[in-house]
PDB file of N, CA and C in Angstrom:
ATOM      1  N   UNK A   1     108.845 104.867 113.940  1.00  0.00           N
ATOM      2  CA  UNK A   1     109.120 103.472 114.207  1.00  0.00           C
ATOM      3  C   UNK A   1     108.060 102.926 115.162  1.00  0.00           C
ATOM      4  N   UNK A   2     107.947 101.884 114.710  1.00  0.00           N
ATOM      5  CA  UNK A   2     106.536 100.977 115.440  1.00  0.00           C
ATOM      6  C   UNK A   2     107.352 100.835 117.056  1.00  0.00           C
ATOM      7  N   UNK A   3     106.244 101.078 118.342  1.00  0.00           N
ATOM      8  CA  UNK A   3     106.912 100.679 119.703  1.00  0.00           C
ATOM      9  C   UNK A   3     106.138  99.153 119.338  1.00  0.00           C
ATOM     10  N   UNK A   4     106.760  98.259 120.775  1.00  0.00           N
ATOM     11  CA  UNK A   4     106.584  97.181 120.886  1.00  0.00           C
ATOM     12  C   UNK A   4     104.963  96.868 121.007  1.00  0.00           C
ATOM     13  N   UNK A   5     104.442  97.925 121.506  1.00  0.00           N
ATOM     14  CA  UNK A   5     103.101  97.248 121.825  1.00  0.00           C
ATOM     15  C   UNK A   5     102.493  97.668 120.883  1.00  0.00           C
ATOM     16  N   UNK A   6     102.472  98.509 119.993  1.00  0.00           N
ATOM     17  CA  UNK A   6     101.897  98.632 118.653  1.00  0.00           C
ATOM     18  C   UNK A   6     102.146  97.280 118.089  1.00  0.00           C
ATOM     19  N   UNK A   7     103.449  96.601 117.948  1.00  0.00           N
ATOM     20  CA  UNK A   7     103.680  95.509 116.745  1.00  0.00           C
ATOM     21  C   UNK A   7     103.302  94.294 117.642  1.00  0.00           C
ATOM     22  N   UNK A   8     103.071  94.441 118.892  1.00  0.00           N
ATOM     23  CA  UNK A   8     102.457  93.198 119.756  1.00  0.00           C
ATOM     24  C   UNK A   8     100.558  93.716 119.628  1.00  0.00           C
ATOM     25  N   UNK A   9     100.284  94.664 119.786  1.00  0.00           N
ATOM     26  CA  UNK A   9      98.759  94.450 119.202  1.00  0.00           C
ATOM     27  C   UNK A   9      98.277  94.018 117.702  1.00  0.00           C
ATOM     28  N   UNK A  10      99.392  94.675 117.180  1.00  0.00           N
ATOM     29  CA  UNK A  10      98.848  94.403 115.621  1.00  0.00           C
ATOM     30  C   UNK A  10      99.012  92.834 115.396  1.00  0.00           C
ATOM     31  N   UNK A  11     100.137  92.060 115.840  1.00  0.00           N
ATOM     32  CA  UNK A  11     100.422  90.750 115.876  1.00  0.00           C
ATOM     33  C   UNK A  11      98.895  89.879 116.156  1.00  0.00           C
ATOM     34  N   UNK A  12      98.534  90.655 117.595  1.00  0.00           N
ATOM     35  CA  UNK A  12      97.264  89.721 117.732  1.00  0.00           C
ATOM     36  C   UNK A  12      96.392  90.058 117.070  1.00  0.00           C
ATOM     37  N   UNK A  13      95.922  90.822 116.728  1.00  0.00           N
ATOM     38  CA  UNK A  13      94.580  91.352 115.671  1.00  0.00           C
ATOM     39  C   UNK A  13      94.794  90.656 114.515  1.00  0.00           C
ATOM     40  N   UNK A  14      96.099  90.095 113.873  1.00  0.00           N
ATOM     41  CA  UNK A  14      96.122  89.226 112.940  1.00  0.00           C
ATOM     42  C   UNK A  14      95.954  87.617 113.504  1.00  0.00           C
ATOM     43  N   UNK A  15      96.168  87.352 114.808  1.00  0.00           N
ATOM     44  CA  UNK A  15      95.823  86.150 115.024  1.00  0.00           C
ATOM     45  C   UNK A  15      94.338  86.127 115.054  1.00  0.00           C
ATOM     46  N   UNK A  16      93.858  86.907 116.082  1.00  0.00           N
ATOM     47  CA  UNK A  16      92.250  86.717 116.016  1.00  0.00           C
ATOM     48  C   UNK A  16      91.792  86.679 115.258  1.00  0.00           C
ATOM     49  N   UNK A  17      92.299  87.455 113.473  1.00  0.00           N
ATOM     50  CA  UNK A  17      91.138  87.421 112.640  1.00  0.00           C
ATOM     51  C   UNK A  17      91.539  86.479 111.717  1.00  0.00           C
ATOM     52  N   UNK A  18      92.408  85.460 111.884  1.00  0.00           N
ATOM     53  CA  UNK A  18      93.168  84.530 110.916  1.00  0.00           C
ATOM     54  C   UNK A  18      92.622  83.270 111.835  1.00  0.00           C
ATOM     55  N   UNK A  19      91.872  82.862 113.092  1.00  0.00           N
ATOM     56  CA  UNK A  19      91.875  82.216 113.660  1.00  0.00           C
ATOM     57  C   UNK A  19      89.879  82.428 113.979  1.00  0.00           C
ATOM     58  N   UNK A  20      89.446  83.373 113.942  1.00  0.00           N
ATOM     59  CA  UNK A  20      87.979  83.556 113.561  1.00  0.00           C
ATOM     60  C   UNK A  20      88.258  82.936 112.108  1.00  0.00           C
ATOM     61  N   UNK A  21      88.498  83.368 111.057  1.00  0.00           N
ATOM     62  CA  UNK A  21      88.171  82.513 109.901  1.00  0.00           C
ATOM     63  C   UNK A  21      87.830  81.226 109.614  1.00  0.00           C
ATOM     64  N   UNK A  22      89.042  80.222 110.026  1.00  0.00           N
ATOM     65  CA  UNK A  22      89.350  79.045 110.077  1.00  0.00           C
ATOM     66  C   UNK A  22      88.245  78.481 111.093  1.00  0.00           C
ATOM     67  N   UNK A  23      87.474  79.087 112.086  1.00  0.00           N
ATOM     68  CA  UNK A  23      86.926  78.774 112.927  1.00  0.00           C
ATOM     69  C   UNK A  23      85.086  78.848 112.417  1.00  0.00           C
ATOM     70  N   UNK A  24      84.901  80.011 112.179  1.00  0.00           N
ATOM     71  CA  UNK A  24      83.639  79.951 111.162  1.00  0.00           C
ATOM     72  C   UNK A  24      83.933  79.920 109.394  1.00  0.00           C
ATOM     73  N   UNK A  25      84.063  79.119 108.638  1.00  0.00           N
ATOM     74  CA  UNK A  25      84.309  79.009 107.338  1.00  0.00           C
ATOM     75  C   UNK A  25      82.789  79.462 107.016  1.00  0.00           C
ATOM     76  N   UNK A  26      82.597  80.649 105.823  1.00  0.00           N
ATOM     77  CA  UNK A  26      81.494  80.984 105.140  1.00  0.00           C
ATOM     78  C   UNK A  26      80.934  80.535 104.252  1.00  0.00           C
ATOM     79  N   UNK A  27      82.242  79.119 103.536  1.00  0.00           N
ATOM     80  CA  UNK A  27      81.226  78.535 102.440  1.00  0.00           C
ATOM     81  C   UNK A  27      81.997  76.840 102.749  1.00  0.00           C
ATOM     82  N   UNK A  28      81.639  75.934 101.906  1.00  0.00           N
ATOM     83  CA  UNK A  28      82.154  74.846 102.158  1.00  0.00           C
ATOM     84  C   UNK A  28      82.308  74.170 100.775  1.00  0.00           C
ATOM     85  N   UNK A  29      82.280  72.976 100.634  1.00  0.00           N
ATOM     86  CA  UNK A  29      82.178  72.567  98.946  1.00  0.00           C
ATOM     87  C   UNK A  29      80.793  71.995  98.958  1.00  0.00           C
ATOM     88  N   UNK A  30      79.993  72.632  97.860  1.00  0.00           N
ATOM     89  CA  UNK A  30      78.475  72.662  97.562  1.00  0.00           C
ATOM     90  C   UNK A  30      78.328  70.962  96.982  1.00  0.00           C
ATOM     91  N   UNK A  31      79.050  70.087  96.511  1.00  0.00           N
ATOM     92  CA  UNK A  31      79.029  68.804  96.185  1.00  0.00           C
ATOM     93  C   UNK A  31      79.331  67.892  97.203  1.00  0.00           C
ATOM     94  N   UNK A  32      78.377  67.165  97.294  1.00  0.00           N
ATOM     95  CA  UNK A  32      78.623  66.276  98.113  1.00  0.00           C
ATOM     96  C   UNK A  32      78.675  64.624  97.868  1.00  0.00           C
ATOM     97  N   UNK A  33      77.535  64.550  96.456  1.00  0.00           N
ATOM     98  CA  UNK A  33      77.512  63.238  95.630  1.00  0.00           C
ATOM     99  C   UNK A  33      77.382  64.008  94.422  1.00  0.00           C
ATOM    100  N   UNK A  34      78.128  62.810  93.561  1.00  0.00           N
ATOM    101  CA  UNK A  34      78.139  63.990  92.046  1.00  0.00           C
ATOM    102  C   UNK A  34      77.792  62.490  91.035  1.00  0.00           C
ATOM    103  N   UNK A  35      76.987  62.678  89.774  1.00  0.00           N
ATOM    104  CA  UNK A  35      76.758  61.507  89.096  1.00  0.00           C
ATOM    105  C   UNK A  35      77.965  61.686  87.920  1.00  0.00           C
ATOM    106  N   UNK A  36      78.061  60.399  87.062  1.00  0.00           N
ATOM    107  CA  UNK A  36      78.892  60.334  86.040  1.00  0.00           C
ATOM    108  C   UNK A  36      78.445  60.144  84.764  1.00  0.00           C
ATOM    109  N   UNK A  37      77.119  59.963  84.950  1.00  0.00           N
ATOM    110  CA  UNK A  37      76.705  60.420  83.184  1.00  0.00           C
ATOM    111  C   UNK A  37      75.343  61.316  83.130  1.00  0.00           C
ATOM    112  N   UNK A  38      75.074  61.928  82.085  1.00  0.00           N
ATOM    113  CA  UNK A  38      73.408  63.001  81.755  1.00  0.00           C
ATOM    114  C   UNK A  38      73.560  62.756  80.751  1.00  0.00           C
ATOM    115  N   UNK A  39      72.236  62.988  79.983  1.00  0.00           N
ATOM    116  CA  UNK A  39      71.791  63.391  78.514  1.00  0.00           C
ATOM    117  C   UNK A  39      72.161  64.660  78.493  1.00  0.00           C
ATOM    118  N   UNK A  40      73.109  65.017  77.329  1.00  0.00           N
ATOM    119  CA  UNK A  40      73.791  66.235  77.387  1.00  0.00           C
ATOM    120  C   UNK A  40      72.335  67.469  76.974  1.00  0.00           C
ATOM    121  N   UNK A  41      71.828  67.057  76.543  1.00  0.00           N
ATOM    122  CA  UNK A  41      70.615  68.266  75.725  1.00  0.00           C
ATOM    123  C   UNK A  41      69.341  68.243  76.657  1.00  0.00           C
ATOM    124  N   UNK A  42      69.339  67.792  77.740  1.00  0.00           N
ATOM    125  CA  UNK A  42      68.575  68.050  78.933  1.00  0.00           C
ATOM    126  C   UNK A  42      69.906  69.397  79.848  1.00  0.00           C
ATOM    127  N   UNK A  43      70.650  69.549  79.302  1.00  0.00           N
ATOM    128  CA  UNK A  43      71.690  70.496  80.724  1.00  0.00           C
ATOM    129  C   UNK A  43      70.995  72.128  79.845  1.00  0.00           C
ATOM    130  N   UNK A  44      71.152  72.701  80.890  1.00  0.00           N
ATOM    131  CA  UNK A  44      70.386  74.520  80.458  1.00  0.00           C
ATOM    132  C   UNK A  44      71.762  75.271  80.510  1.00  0.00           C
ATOM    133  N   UNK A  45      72.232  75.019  81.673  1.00  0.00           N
ATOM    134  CA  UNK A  45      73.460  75.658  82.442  1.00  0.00           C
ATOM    135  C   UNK A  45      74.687  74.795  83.093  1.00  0.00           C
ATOM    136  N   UNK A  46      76.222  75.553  82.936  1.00  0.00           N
ATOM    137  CA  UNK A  46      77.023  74.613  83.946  1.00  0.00           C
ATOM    138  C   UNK A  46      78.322  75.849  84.521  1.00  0.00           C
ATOM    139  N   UNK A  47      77.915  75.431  85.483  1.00  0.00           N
ATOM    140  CA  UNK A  47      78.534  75.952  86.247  1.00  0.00           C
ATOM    141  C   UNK A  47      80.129  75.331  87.069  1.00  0.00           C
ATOM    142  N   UNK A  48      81.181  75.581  86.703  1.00  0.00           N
ATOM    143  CA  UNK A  48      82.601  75.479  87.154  1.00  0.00           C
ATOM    144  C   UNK A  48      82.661  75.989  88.526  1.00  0.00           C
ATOM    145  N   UNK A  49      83.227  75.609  89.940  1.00  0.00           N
ATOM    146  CA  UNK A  49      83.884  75.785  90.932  1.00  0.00           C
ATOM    147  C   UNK A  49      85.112  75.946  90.972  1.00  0.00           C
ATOM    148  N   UNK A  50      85.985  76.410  90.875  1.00  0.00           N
ATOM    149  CA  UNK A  50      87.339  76.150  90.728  1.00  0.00           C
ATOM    150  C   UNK A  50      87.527  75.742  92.447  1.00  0.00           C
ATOM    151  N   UNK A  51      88.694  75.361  92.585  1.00  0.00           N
ATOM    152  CA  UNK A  51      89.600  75.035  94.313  1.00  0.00           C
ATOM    153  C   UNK A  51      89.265  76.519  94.589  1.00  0.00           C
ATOM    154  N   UNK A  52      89.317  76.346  95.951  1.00  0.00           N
ATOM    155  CA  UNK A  52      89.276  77.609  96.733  1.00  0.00           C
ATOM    156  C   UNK A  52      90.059  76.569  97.931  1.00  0.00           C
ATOM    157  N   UNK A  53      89.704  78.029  98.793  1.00  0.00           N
ATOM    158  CA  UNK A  53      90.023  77.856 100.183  1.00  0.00           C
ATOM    159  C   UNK A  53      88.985  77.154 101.070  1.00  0.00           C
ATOM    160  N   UNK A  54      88.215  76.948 100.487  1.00  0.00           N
ATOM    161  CA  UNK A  54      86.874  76.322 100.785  1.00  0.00           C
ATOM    162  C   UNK A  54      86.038  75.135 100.536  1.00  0.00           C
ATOM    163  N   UNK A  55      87.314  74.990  98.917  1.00  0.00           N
ATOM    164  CA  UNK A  55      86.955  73.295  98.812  1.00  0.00           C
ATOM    165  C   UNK A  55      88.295  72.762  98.224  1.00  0.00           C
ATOM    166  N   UNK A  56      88.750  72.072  98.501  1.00  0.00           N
ATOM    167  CA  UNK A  56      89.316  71.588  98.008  1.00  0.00           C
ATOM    168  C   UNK A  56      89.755  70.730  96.334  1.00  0.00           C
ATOM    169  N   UNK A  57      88.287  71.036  95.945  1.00  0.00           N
ATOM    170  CA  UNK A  57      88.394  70.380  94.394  1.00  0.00           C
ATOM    171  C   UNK A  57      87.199  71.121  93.941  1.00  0.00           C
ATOM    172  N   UNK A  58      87.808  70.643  92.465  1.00  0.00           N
ATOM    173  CA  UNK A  58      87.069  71.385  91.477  1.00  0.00           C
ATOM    174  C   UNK A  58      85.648  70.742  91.720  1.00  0.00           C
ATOM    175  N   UNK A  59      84.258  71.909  91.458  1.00  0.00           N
ATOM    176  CA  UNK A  59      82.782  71.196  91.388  1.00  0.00           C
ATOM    177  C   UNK A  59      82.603  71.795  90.280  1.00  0.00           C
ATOM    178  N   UNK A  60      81.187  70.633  89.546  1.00  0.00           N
ATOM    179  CA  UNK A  60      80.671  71.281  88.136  1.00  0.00           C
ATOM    180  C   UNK A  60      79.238  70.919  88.301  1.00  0.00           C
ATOM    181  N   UNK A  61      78.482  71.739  88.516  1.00  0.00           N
ATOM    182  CA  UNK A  61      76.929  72.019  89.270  1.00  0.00           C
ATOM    183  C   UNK A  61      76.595  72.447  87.677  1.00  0.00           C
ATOM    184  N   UNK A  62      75.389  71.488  87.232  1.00  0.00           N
ATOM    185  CA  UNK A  62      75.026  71.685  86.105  1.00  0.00           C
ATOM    186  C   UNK A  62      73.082  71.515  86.630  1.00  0.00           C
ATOM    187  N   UNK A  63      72.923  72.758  85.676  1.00  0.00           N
ATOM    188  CA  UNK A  63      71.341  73.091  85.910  1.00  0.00           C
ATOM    189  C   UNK A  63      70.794  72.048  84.901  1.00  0.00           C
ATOM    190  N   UNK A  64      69.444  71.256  85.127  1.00  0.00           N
ATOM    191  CA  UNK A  64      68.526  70.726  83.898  1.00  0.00           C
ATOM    192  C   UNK A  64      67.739  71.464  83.729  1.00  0.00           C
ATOM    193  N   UNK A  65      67.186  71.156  82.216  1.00  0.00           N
ATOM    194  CA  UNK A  65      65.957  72.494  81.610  1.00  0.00           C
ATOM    195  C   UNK A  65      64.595  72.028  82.706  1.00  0.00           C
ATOM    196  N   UNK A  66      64.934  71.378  83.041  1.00  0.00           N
ATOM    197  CA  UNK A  66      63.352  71.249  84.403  1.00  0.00           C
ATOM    198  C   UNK A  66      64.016  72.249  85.666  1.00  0.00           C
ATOM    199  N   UNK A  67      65.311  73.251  85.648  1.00  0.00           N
ATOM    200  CA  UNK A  67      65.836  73.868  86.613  1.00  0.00           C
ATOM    201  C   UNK A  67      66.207  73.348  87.904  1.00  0.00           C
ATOM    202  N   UNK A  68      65.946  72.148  88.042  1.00  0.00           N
ATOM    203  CA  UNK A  68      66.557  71.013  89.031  1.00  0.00           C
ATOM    204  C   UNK A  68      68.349  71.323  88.850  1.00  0.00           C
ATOM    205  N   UNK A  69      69.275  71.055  89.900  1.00  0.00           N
ATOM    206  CA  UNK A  69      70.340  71.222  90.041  1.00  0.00           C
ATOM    207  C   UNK A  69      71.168  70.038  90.244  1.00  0.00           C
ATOM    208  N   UNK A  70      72.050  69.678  89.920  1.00  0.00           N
ATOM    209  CA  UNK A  70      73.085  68.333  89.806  1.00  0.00           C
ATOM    210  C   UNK A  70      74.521  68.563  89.676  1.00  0.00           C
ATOM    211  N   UNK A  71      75.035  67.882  90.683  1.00  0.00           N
ATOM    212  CA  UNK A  71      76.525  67.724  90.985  1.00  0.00           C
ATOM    213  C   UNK A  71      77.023  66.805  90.053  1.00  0.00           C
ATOM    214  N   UNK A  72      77.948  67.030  88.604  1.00  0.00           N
ATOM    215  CA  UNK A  72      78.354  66.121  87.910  1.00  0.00           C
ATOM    216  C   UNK A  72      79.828  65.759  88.725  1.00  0.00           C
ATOM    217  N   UNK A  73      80.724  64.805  88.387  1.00  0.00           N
ATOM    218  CA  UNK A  73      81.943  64.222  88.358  1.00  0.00           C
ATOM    219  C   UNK A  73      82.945  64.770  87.349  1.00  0.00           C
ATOM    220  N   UNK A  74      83.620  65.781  87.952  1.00  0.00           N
ATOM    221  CA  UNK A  74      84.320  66.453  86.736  1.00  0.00           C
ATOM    222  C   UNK A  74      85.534  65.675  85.832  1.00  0.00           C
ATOM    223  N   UNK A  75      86.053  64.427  86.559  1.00  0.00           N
ATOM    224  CA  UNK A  75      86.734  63.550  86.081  1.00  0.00           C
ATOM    225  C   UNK A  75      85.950  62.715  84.957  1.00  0.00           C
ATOM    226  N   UNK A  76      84.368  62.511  84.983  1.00  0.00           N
ATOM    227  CA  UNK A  76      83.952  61.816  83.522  1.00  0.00           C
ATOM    228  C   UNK A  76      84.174  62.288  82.219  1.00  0.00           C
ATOM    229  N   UNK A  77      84.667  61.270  81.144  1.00  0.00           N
ATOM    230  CA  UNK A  77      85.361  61.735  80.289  1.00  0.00           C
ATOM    231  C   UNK A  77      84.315  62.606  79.289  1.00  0.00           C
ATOM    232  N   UNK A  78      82.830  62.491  79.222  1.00  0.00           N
ATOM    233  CA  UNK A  78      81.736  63.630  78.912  1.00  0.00           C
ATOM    234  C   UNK A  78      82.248  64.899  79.507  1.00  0.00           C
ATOM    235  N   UNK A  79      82.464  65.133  80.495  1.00  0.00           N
ATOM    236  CA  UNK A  79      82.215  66.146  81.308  1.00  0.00           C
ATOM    237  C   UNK A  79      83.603  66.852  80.267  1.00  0.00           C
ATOM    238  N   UNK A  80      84.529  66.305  80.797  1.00  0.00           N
ATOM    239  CA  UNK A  80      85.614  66.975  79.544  1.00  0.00           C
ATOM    240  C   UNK A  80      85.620  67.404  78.483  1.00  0.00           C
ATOM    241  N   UNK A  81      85.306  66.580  77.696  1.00  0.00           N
ATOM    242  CA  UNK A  81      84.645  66.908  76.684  1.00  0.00           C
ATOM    243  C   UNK A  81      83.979  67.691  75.817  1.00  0.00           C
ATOM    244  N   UNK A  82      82.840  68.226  76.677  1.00  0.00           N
ATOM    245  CA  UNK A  82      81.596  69.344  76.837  1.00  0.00           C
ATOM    246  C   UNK A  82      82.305  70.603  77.190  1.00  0.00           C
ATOM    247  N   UNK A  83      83.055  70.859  78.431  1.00  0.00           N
ATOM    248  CA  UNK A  83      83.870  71.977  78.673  1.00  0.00           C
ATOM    249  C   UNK A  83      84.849  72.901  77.565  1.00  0.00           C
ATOM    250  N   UNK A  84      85.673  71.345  77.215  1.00  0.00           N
ATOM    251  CA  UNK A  84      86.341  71.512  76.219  1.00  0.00           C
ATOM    252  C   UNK A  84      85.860  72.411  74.547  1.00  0.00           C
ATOM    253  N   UNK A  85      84.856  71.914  74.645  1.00  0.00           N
ATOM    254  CA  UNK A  85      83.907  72.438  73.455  1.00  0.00           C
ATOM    255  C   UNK A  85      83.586  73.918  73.583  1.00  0.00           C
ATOM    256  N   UNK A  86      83.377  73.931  74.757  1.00  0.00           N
ATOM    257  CA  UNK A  86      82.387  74.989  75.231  1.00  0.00           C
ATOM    258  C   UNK A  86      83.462  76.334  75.191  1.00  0.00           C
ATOM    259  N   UNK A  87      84.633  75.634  75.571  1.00  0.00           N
ATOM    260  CA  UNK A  87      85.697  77.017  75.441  1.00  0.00           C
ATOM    261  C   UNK A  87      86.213  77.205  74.406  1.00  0.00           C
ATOM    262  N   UNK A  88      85.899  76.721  73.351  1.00  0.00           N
ATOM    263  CA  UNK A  88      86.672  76.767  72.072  1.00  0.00           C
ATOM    264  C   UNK A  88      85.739  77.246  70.996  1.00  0.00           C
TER     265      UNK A  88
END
């Protein structure tokens, strides 16, 4: 059986390292302005973000064949669209 100061150290070792986290976050959300339309046959690559703990919303970071990088608007009804395709 756990003594008290075992389950009172372990208590804090979960605060400190639940409270370091929140305090240095390691990633953030990579979008910051996102456009709402492209020429679909200029995109090379696209890349999905799902929610994390780190952003709050979905990002869709789509590469152009010039390898330049772009934050689309995952709410444009293209963007749907294209995904949609893409998984089917």
């Amino acid at each position: 059986m756990m003594t008290k100061a075992t389950l009172l150290l372990s208590a804090l070792t979960l605060c400190c390292c639940i409270a370091s986290l929140q305090a240095f976050p390691r990633e953030r959300c990579m979008c910051i302005q996102t456009i709402s339309s492209m020429p679909v046959r200029v995109i090379k690559r696209i890349e999905v973000i799902p929610i994390s703990g780190y952003c709050r919303r979905t990002e869709i970071i789509v590469t152009r064949r010039n390898g330049s990088q772009v934050c689309v608007n995952p709410a444009a009804n293209w963007v749907y669209v294209l995904i949609s395709n893409l998984k089917s």
